[in-house]
Protein backbone atom coordinates (compact mmCIF):
# COMPACT_ATOMS: atom_id res chain seq x y z
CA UNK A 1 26.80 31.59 4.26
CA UNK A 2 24.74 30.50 7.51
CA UNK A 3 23.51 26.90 7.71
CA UNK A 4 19.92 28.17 7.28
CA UNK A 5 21.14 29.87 3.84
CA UNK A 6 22.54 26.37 2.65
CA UNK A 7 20.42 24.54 0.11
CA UNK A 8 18.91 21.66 0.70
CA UNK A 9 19.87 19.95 -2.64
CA UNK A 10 21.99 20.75 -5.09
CA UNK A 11 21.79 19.76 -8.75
CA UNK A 12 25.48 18.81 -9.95
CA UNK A 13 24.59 17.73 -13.48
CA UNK A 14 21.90 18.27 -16.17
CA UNK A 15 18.92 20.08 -16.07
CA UNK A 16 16.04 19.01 -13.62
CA UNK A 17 12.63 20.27 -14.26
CA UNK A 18 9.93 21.49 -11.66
CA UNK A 19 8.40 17.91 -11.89
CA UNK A 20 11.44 16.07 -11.51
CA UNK A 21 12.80 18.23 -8.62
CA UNK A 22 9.18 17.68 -6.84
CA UNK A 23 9.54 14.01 -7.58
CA UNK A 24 12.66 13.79 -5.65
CA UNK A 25 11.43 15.78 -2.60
CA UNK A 26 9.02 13.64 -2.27
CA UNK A 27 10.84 10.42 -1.75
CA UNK A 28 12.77 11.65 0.36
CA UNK A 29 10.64 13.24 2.55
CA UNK A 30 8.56 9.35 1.96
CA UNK A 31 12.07 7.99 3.29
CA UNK A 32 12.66 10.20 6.29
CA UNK A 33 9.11 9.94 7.22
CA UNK A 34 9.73 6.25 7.53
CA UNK A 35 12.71 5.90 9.17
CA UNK A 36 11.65 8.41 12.06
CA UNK A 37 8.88 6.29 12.47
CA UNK A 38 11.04 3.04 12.65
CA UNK A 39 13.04 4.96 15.38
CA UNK A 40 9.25 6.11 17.51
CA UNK A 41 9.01 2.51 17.67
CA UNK A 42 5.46 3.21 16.01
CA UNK A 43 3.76 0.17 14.86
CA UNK A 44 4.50 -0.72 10.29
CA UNK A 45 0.82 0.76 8.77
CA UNK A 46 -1.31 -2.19 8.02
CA UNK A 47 -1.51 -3.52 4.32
CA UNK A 48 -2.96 -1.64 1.64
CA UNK A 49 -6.39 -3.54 0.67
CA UNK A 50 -4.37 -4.23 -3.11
CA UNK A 51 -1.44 -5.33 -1.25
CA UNK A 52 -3.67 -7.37 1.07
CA UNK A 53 -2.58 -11.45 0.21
CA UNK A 54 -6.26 -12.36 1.96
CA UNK A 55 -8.26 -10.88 -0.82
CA UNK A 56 -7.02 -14.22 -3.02
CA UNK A 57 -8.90 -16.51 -0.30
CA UNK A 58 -12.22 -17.89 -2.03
CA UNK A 59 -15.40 -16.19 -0.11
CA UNK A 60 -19.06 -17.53 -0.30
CA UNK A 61 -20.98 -16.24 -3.16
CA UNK A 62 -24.07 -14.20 -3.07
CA UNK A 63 -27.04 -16.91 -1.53
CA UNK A 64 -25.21 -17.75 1.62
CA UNK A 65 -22.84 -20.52 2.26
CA UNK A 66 -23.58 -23.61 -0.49
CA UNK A 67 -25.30 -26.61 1.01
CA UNK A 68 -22.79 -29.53 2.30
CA UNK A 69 -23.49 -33.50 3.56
CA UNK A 70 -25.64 -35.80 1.81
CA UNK A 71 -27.98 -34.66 -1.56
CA UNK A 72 -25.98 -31.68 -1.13
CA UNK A 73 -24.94 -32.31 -5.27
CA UNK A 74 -28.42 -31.97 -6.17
CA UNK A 75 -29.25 -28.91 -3.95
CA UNK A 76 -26.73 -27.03 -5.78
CA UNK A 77 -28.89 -27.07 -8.65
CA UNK A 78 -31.86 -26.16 -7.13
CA UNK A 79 -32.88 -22.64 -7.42
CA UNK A 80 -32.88 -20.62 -3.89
């Protein structure tokens, strides 16, 4: 047996299906992905927009920015 005939994984126990087998490939193909990158010295990716903490910061609602000083109670009532 060559090293290019050698399997790439081996199931010891049980009985794996397609899905399963797939499943597995994929992390860690996920996992060497990642750690060659960690070794390029390539930059982390940025933040996935759910994983994002800046979404939780309060943003002006539709109208603009809300008036602020004096009176600026009673022009909050006021329609625009």
């Amino acid at each position: 047996m060559t090293a290019d005939s050698t399997p790439f994984l081996r199931v010891v126990r049980g009985d794996p299906g397609p899905e399963e087998v797939a499943a597995l490939v994929a992390v860690l193909t996920a996992r060497a992905r990642a750690a060659a990158a960690s070794r390029d010295g390539a930059a982390p990716p940025a933040p996935s927009r759910w994983a994002d903490r800046s979404r939780l910061v309060r943003t002006a609602l539709a109208g603009g920015p809300r008036p602020r000083g004096p009176g600026a109670w009673r022009a909050s009532g006021l329609p625009r």
